[in-house]
Structure formats: structure tokens, C-alpha cells
C-alpha atoms as a PDB file:
ATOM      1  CA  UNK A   1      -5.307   0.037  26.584  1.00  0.00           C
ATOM      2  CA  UNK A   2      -5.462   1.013  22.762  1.00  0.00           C
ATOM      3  CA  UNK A   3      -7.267  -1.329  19.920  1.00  0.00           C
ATOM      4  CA  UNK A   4      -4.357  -2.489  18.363  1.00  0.00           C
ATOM      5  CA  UNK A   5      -5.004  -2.940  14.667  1.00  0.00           C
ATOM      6  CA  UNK A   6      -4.136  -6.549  13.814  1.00  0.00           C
ATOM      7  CA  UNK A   7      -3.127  -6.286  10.265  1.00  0.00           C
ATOM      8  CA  UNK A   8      -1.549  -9.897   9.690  1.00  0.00           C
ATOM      9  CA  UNK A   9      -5.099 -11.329  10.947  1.00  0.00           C
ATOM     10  CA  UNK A  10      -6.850  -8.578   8.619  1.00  0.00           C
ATOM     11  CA  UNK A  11      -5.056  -8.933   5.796  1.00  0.00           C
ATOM     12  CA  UNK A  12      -5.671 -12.584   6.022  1.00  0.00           C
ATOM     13  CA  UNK A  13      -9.647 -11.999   6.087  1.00  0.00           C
ATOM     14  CA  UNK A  14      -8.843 -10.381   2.970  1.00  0.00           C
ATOM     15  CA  UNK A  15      -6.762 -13.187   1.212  1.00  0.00           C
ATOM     16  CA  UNK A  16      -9.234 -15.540   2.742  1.00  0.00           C
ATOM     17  CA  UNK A  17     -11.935 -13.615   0.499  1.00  0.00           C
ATOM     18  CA  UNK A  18      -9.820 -13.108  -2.217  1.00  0.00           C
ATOM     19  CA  UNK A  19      -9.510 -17.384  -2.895  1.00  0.00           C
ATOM     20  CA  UNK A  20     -13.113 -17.104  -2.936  1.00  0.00           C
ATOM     21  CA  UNK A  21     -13.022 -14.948  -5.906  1.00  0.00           C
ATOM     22  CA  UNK A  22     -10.241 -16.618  -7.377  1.00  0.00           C
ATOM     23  CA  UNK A  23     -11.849 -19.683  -7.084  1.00  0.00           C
ATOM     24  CA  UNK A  24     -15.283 -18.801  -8.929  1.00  0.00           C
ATOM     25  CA  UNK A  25     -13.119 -17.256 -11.586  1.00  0.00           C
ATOM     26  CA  UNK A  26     -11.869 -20.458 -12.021  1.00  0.00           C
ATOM     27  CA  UNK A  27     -14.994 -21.979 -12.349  1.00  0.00           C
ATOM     28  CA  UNK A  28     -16.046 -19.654 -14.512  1.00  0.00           C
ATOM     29  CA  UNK A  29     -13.202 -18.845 -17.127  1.00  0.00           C
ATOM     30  CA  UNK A  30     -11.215 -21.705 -16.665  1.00  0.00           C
ATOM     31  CA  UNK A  31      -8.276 -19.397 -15.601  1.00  0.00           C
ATOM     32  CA  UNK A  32      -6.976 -17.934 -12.828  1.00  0.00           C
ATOM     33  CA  UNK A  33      -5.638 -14.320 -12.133  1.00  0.00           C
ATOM     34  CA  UNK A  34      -1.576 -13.958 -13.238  1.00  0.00           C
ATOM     35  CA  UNK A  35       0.772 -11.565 -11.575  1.00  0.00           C
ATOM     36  CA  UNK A  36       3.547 -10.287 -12.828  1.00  0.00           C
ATOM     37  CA  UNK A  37       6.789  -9.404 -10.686  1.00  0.00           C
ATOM     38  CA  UNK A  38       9.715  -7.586 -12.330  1.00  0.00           C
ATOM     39  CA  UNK A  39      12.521  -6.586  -9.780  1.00  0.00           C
ATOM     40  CA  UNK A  40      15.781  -5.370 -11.587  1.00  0.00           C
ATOM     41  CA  UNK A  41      19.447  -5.563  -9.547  1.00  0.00           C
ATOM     42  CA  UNK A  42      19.985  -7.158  -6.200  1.00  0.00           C
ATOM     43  CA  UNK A  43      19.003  -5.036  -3.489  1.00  0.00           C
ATOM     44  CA  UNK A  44      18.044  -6.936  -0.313  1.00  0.00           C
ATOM     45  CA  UNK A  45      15.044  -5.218   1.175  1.00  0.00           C
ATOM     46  CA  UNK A  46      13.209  -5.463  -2.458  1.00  0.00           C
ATOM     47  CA  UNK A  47      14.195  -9.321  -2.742  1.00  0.00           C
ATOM     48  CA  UNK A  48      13.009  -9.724   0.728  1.00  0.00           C
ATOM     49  CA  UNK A  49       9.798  -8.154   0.023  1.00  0.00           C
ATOM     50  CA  UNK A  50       9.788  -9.758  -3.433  1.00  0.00           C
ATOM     51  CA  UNK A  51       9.604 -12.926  -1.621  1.00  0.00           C
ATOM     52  CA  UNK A  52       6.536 -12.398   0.368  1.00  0.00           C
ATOM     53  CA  UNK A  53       4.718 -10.814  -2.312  1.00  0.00           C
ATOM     54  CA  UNK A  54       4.926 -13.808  -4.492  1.00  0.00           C
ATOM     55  CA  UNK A  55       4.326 -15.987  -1.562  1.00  0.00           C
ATOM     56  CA  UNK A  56       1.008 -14.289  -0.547  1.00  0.00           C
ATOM     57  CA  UNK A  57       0.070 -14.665  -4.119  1.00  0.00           C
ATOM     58  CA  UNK A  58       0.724 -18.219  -4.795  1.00  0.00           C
ATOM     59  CA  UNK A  59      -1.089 -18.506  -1.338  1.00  0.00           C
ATOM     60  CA  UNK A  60      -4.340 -17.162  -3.024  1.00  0.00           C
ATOM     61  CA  UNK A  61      -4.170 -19.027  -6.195  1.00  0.00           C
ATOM     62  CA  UNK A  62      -2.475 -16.094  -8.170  1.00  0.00           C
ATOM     63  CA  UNK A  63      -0.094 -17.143 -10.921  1.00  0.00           C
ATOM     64  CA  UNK A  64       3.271 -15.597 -10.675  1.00  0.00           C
ATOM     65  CA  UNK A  65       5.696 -15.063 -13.605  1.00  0.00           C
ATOM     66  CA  UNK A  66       8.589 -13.803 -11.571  1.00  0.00           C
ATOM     67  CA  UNK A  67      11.338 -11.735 -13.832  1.00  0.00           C
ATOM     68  CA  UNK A  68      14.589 -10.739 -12.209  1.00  0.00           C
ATOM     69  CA  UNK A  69      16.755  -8.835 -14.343  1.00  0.00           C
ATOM     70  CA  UNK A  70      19.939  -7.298 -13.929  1.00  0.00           C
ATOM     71  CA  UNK A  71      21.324  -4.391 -12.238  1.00  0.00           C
ATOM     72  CA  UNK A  72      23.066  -3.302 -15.575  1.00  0.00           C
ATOM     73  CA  UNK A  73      19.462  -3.788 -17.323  1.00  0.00           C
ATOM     74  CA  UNK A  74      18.971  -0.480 -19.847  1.00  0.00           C
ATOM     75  CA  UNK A  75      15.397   1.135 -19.413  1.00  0.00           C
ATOM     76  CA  UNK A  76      14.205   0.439 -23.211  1.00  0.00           C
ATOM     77  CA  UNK A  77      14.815  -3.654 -22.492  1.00  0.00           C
ATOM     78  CA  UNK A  78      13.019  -2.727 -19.274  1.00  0.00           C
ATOM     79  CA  UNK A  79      10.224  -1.221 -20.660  1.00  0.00           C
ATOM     80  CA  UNK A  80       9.726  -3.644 -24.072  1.00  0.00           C
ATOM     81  CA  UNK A  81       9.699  -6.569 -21.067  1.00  0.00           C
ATOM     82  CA  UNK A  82       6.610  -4.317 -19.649  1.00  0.00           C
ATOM     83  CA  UNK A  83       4.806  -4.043 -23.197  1.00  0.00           C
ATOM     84  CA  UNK A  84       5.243  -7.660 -23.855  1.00  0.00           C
ATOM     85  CA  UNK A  85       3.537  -8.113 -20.265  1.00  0.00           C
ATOM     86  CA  UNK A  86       0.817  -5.512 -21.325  1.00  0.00           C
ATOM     87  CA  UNK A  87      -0.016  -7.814 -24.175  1.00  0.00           C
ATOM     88  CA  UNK A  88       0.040 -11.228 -22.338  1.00  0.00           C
ATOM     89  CA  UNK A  89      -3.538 -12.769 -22.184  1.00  0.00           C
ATOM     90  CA  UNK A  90      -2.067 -14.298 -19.002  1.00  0.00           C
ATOM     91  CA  UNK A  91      -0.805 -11.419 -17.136  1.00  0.00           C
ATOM     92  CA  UNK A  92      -3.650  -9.837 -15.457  1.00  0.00           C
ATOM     93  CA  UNK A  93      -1.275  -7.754 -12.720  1.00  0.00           C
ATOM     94  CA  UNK A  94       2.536  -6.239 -13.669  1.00  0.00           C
ATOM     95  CA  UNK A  95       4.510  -4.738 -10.293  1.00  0.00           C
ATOM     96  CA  UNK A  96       7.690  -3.268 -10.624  1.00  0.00           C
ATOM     97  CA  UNK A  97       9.803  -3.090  -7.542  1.00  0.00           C
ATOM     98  CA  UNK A  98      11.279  -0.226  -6.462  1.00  0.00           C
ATOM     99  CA  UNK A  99      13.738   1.502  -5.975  1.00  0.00           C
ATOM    100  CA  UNK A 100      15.205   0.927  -9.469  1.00  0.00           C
ATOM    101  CA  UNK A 101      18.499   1.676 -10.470  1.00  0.00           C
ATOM    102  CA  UNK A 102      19.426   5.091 -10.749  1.00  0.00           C
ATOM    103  CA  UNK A 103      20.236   4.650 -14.425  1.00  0.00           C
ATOM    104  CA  UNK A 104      16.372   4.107 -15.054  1.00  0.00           C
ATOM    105  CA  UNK A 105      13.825   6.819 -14.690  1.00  0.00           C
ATOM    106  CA  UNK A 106      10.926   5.488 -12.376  1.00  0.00           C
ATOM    107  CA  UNK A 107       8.179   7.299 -13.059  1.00  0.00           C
ATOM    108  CA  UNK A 108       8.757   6.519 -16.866  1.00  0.00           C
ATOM    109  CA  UNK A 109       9.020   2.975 -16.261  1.00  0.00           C
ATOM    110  CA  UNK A 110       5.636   2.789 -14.142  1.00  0.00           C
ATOM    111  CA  UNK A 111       3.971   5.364 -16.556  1.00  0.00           C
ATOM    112  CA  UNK A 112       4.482   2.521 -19.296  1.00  0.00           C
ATOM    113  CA  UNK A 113       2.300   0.073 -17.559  1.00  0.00           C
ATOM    114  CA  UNK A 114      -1.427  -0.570 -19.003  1.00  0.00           C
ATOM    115  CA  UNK A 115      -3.590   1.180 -16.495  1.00  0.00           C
ATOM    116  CA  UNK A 116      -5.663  -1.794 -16.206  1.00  0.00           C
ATOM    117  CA  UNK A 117      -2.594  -4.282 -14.988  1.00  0.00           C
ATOM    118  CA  UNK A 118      -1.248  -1.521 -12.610  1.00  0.00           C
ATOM    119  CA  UNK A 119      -1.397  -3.756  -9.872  1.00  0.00           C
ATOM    120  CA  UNK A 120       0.288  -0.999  -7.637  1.00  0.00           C
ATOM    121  CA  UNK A 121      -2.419   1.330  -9.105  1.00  0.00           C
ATOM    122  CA  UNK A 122       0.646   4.510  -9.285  1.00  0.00           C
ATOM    123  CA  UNK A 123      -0.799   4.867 -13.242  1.00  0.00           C
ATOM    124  CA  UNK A 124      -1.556   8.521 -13.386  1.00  0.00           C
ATOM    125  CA  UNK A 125      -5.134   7.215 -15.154  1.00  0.00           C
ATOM    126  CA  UNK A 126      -6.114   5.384 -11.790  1.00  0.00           C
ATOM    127  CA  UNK A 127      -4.483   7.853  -9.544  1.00  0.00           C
ATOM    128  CA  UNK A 128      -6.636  10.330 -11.560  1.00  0.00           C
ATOM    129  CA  UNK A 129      -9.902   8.151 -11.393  1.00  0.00           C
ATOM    130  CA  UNK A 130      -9.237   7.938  -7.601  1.00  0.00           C
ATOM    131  CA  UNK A 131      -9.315  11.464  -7.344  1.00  0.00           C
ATOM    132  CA  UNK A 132     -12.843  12.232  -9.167  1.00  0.00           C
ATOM    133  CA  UNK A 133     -14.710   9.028  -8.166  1.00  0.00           C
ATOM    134  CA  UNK A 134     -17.575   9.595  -5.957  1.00  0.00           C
ATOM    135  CA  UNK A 135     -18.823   5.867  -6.100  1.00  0.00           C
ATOM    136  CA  UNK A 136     -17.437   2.957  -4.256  1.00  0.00           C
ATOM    137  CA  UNK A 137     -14.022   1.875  -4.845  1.00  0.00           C
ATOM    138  CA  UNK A 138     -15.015  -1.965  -5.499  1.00  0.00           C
ATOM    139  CA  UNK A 139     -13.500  -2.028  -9.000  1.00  0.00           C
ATOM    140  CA  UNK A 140     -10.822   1.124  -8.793  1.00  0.00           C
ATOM    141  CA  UNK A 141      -7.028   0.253  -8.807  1.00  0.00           C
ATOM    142  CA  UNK A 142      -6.341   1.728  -5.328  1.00  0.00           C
ATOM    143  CA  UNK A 143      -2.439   2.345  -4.340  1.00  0.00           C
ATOM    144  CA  UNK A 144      -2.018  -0.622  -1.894  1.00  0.00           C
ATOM    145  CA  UNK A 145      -0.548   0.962   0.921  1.00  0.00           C
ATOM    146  CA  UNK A 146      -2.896   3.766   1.524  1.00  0.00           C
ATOM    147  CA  UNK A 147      -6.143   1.306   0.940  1.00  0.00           C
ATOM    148  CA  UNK A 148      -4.580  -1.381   3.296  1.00  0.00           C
ATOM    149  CA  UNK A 149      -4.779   1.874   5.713  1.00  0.00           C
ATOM    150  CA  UNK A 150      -8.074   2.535   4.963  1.00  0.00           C
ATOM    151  CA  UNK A 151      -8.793  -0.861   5.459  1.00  0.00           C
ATOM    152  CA  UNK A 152      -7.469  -1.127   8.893  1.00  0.00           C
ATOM    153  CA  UNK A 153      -9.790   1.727   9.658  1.00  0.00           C
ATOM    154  CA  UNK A 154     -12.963   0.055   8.251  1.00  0.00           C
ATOM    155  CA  UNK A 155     -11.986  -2.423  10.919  1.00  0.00           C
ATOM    156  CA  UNK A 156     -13.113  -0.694  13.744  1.00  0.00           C
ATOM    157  CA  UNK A 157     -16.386  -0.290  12.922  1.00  0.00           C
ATOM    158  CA  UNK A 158     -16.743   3.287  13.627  1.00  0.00           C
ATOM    159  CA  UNK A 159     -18.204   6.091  11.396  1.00  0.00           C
ATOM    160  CA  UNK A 160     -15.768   8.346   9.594  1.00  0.00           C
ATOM    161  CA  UNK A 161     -17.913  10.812   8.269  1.00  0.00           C
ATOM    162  CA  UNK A 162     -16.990  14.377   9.858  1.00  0.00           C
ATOM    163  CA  UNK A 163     -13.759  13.041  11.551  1.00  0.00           C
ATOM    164  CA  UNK A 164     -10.754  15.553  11.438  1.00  0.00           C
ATOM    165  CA  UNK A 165      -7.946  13.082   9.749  1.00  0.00           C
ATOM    166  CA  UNK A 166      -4.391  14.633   9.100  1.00  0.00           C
ATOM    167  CA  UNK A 167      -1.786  12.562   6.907  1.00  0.00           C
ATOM    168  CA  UNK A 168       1.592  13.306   7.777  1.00  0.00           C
ATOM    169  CA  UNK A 169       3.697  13.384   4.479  1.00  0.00           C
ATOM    170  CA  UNK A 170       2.586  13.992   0.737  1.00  0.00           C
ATOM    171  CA  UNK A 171       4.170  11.386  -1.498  1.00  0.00           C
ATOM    172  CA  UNK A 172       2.873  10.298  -4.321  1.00  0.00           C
ATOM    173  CA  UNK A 173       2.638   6.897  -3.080  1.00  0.00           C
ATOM    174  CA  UNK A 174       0.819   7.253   0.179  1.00  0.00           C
ATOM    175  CA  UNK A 175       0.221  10.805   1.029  1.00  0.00           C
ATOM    176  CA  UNK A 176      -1.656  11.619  -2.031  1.00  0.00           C
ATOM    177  CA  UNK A 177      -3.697   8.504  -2.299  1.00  0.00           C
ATOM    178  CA  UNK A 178      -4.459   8.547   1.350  1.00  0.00           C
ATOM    179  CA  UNK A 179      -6.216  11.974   1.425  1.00  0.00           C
ATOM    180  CA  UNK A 180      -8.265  11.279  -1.305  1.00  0.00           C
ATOM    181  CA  UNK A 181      -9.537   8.334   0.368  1.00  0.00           C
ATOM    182  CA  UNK A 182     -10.126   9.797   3.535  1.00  0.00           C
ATOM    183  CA  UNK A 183     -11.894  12.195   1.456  1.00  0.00           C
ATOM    184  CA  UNK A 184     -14.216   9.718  -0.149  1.00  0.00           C
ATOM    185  CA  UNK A 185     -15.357   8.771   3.529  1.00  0.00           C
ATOM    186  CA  UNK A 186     -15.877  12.545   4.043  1.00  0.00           C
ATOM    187  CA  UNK A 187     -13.181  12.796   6.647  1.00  0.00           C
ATOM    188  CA  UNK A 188     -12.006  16.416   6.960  1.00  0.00           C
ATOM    189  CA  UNK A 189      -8.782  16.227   5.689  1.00  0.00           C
ATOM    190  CA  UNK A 190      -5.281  18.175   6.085  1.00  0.00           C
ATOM    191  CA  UNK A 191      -1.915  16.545   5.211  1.00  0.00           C
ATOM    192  CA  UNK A 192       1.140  18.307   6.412  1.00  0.00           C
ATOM    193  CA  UNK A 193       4.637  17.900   5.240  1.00  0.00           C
ATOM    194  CA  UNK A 194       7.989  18.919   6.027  1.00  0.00           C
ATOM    195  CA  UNK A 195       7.812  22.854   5.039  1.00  0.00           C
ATOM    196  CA  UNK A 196       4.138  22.834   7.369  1.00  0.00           C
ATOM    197  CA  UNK A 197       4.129  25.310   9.577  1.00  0.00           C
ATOM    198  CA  UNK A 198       2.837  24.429  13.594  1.00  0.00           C
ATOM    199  CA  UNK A 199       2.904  20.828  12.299  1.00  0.00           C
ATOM    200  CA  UNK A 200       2.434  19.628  15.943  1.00  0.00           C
ATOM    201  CA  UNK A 201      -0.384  21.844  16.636  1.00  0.00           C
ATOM    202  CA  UNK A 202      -2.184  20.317  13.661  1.00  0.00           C
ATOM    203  CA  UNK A 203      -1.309  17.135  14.252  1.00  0.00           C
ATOM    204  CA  UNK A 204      -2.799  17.329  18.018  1.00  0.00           C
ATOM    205  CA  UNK A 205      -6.318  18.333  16.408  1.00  0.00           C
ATOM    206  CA  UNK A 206      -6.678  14.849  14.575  1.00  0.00           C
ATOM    207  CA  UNK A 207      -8.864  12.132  15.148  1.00  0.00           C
ATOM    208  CA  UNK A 208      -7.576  10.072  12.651  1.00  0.00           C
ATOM    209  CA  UNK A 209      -3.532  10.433  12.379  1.00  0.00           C
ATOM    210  CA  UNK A 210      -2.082   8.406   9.709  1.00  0.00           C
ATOM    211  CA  UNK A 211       1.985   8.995   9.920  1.00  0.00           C
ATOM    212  CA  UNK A 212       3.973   8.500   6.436  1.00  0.00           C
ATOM    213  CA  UNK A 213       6.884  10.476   7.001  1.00  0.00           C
ATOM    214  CA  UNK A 214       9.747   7.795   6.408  1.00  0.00           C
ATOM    215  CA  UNK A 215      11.533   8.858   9.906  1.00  0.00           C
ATOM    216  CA  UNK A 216      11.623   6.761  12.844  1.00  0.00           C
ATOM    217  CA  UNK A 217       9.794   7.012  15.958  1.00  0.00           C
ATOM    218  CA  UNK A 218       9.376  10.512  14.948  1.00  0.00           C
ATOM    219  CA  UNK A 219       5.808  10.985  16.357  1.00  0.00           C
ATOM    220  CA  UNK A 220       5.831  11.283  20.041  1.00  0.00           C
ATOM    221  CA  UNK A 221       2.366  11.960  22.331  1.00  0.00           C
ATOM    222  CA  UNK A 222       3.208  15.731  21.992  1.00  0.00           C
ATOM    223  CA  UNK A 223       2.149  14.908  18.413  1.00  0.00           C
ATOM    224  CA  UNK A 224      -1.069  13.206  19.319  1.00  0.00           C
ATOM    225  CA  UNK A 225      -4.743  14.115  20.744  1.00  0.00           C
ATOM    226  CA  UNK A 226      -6.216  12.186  23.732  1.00  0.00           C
ATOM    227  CA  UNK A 227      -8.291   9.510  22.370  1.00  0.00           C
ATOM    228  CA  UNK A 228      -7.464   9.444  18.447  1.00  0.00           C
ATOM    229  CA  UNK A 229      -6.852   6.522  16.103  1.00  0.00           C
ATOM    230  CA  UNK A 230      -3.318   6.269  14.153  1.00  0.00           C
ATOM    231  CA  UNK A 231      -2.606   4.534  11.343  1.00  0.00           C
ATOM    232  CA  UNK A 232       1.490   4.004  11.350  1.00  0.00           C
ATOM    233  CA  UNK A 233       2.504   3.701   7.958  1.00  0.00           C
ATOM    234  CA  UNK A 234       6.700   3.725   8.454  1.00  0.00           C
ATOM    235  CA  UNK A 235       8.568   0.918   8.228  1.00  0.00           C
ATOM    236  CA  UNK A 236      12.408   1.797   9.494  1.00  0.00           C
ATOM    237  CA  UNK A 237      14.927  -0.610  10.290  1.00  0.00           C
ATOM    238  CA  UNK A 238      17.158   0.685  13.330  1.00  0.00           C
ATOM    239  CA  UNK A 239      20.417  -0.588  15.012  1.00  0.00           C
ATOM    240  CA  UNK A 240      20.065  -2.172  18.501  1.00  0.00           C
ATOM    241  CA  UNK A 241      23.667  -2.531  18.418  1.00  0.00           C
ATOM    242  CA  UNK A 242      26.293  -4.020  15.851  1.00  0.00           C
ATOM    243  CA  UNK A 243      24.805  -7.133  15.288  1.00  0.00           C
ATOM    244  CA  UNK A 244      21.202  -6.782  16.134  1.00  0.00           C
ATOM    245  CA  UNK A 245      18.411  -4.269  14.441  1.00  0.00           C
ATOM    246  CA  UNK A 246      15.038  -3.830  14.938  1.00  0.00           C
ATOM    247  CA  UNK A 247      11.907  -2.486  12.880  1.00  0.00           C
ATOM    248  CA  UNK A 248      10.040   0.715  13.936  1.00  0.00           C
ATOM    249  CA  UNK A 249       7.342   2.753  12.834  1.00  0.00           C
ATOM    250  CA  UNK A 250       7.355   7.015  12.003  1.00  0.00           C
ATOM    251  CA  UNK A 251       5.362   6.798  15.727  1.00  0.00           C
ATOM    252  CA  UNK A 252       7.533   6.199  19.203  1.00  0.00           C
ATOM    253  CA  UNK A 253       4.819   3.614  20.141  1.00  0.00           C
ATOM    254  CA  UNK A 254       5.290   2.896  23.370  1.00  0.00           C
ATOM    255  CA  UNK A 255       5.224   7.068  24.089  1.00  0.00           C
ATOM    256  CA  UNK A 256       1.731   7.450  22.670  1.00  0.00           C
ATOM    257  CA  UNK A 257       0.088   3.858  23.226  1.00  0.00           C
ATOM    258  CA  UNK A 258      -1.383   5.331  26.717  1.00  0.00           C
ATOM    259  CA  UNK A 259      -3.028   8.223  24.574  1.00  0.00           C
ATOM    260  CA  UNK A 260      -4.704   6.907  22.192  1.00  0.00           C
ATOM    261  CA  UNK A 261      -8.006   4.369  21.334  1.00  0.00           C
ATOM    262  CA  UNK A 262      -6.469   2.836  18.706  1.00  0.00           C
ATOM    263  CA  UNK A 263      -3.031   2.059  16.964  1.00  0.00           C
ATOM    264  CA  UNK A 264      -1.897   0.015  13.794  1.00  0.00           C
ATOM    265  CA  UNK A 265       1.211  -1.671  15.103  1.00  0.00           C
ATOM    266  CA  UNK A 266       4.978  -1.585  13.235  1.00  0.00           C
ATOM    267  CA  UNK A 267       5.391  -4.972  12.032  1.00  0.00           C
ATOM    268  CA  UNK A 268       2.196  -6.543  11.626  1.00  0.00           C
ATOM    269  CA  UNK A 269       0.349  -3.237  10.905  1.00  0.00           C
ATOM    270  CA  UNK A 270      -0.706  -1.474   7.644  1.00  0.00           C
ATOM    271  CA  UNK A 271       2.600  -4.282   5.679  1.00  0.00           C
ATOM    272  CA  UNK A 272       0.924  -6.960   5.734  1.00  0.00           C
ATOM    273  CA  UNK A 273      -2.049  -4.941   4.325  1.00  0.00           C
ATOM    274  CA  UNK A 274      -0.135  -3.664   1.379  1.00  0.00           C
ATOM    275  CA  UNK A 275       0.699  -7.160   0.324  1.00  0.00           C
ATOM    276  CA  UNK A 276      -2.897  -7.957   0.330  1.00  0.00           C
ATOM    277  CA  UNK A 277      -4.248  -4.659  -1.097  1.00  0.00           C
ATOM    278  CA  UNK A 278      -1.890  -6.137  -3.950  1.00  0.00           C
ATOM    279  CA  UNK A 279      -3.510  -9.216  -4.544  1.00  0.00           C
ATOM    280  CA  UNK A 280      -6.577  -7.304  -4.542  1.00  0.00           C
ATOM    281  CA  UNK A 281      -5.764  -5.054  -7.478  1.00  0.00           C
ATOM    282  CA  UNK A 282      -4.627  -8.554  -8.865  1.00  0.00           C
ATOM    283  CA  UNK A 283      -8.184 -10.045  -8.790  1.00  0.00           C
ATOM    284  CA  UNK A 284     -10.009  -6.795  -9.458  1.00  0.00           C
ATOM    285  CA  UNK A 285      -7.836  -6.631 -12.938  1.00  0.00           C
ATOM    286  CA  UNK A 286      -8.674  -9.897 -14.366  1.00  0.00           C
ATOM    287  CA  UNK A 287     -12.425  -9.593 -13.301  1.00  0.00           C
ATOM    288  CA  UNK A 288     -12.553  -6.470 -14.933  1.00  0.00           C
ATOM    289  CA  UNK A 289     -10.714  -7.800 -18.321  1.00  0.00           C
ATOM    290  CA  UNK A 290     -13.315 -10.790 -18.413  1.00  0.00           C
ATOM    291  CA  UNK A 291     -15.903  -8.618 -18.162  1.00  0.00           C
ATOM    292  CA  UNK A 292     -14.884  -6.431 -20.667  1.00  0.00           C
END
């Protein structure tokens, strides 16, 4: 039987750390960090995940100034809310849902964020100091998702140096980030994407397999080498029938659980790891501010 990656108990060794911090901050500064969450419109998956987000937070003894704005909300009242945040003493952490409304450019809208509240660390200035740092990543603003993976893979104790790690998609945020990490463990790294040719073949070869394609149950054991680790980062909600759905990962995990030594699992896998990778960034940000 595989190692199944237990991200809810992980990511609560994390949080469980993080009110730690939090708390000598306290002590210290006679403040604790403050997040910022800005979702605009109404649709249910981001209030859903709004929800938790804020509730991890609160759990850690972040400060949340939730703003929910309207669908109809124009990008320049969007973006003067995020320089007012940029400004506020109290806001050590700004995250901006997505998706946004189509009438707002995204990237322009994220790009607007100080680099040192990114909390979702998508800034091209941390992307870019991801991408030349050769130190540790203690105070970088790491993209949650791809650190909570990286994270899950610290977890098994094992040594990553050398290992042949393929990342299946290249967004810019998980794909990307995720290679460079890998890289910074001196993983061998190849990501493959949907124009890749012999993407199976590759795929097979990896020791490490971290799946971010966005399609359900796509990766089957054809896909997968006897005895490697993967890290499912999909999250895809399909019908059961008309009333019922279920969620499922980019990996058909009960095809390749007999192959492999270890798997994260979809839920309770690499999301609750991106919450906490978020709370992270959170902490790291107002550390760094008082510092400075």
C-alpha cells in the first residue's frame, strides 16, 4: 500500500507552528499579522473557498479585513481598494480571489499588489526572486500551491537531490513555481504540457510526478513508473448523477494507488496545504516589515 500524504494533518503541523510565531509577534510588537481578502462578484466555488481561507486564518490568530465587492465593480475602484491596502500599517497580507470578472484584467489587478503583501506570492518581483534564489526559502513569498506540494514532499523524509521529477502543466500559478522549486532541491526537472510530445513516455520516467493539468482523473498507471511519488494537484468536481457530485484529482487514483510508494490524496491532499502555505506568506510578511 502507498504512503498516502495526509495534508489536512500536515497542514495543521504547519498552522500549529504558525500560532507560535504569531504569538511571539505578539509579544513582541504588540500586533498581530492582518490579512486582507478581496473577492469581487458572487461566484460559489471562490465564496466557498473564501470561507475557509478566512477561517484558517482567524484559527491562527491572523486578522482578517474581509472586502466583498460587487460583480459590476470597475478595475480602477478595484485597484485604488488594493493601494489603500498597500498603505495600511495593518494589512500585512492582500489576496485577491480569482477568477475575477471578465471585465477586469487579472494579471493587472495582481501586478498592483506591493510585492511584500503578495500573500499569494504571483508578484512578478517574488516569482522572479524565486527563480534566482539559491538560499533557503524561509523568508521568500512562495506561490502557495506549489510550496504546500513541496511541503508534502519534505514529509516523507526522503532525499530529493538527483530525483527525476516531471510537472505536468506550465501555468503560471503552479507549473512555473513548482519547477523552480524542485529545482532548488536539485531534482532533475522536465514539465510537459499539452503540445509535449510522448508525454506518457516522459511521464513513466519520473520519480517524483506532480499532476497540474486541470482535467480529471486524467493520469492513469500507463502514466506512472513502478514505485514513484505523486503529488496530485487537481481539484475537479464531477457528476455522480443529477443530484450528487464528487471531487477528483488530474490522477484516476484508485488505477495507480497499487503502483506507486506514495500519493497526495484529492480532498485532503496538497488544498489544505495551499490554505496554509497562505497563512505562511501571511506571517513571513509582517515579520519581514518589522524587521525592516
Amino acid at each position: 500500500m502507498p504512503h498516502i500524504l495526509d495534508g489536512k494533518k500536515i497542514a495543521q503541523n504547519l498552522k500549529d507552528q504558525l500560532k507560535i510565531e504569531i504569538e511571539n509577534i505578539k509579544i513582541k510588537s504588540n500586533r498581530v499579522p492582518g490579512l486582507a481578502v478581496v473577492q469581487v462578484g458572487n461566484v460559489a466555488a471562490s465564496s466557498v473557498y473564501v470561507k475557509a481561507k478566512t477561517k484558517a486564518a482567524k484559527e491562527v490568530g491572523i486578522n482578517v479585513y474581509d472586502h466583498h465587492l460587487e460583480e459590476t465593480t470597475k478595475q480602477d475602484d478595484l485597484i485604488n481598494l488594493i493601494n489603500h491596502l498597500n498603505t495600511n500599517e495593518d494589512v500585512d497580507g492582500i489576496l485577491v480571489q480569482l477568477p475575477l470578472p471578465k471585465t477586469i484584467n487579472e494579471e493587472t489587478v495582481l501586478n498592483s499588489i506591493a510585492p511584500e503583501k503578495d500573500a499569494d506570492g504571483f508578484h512578478p518581483l517574488n516569482v522572479g526572486k524565486l527563480s534566482i534564489s539559491l538560499k533557503n526559502d524561509e523568508n521568500l513569498m512562495i506561490p502557495c500551491t506549489p510550496y504546500g506540494c513541496l511541503l508534502l514532499l519534505r514529509e516523507l523524509n526522503i532525499e530529493l537531490t538527483g530525483k527525476n521529477a516531471v510537472v505536468i502543466g506550465r501555468s503560471n500559478i503552479v507549473g512555473k513555481p513548482m519547477a523552480q522549486l524542485l529545482l532548488k532541491e536539485s531534482c532533475t526537472v522536465t514539465t510537459v504540457h499539452s503540445k509535449t510530445q510522448n508525454i506518457e513516455d516522459i511521464c513513466k520516467k519520473a520519480d517524483i510526478l506532480i499532476a497540474a493539468v486541470g482535467k480529471p482523473e486524467f493520469v492513469d498507471k500507463d502514466w506512472v513508473k513502478e514505485g514513484a511519488i505523486i503529488i496530485d494537484v487537481g481539484i475537479n468536481r464531477v457528476k455522480i448523477n443529477d443530484e450528487k457530485s464528487k471531487l477528483v484529482g488530474d490522477v484516476l487514483f484508485s488505477d495507480v494507488e497499487n503502483r506507486v510508494s506514495a500519493i497526495s490524496p484529492v480532498p485532503g491532499g496538497v488544498g489544505p496545504m495551499t490554505i496554509a502555505c497562505l497563512l505562511r506568506n501571511t506571517t513571513i510578511s509582517c515579520k519581514n516589515r518589522l524587521i525592516n
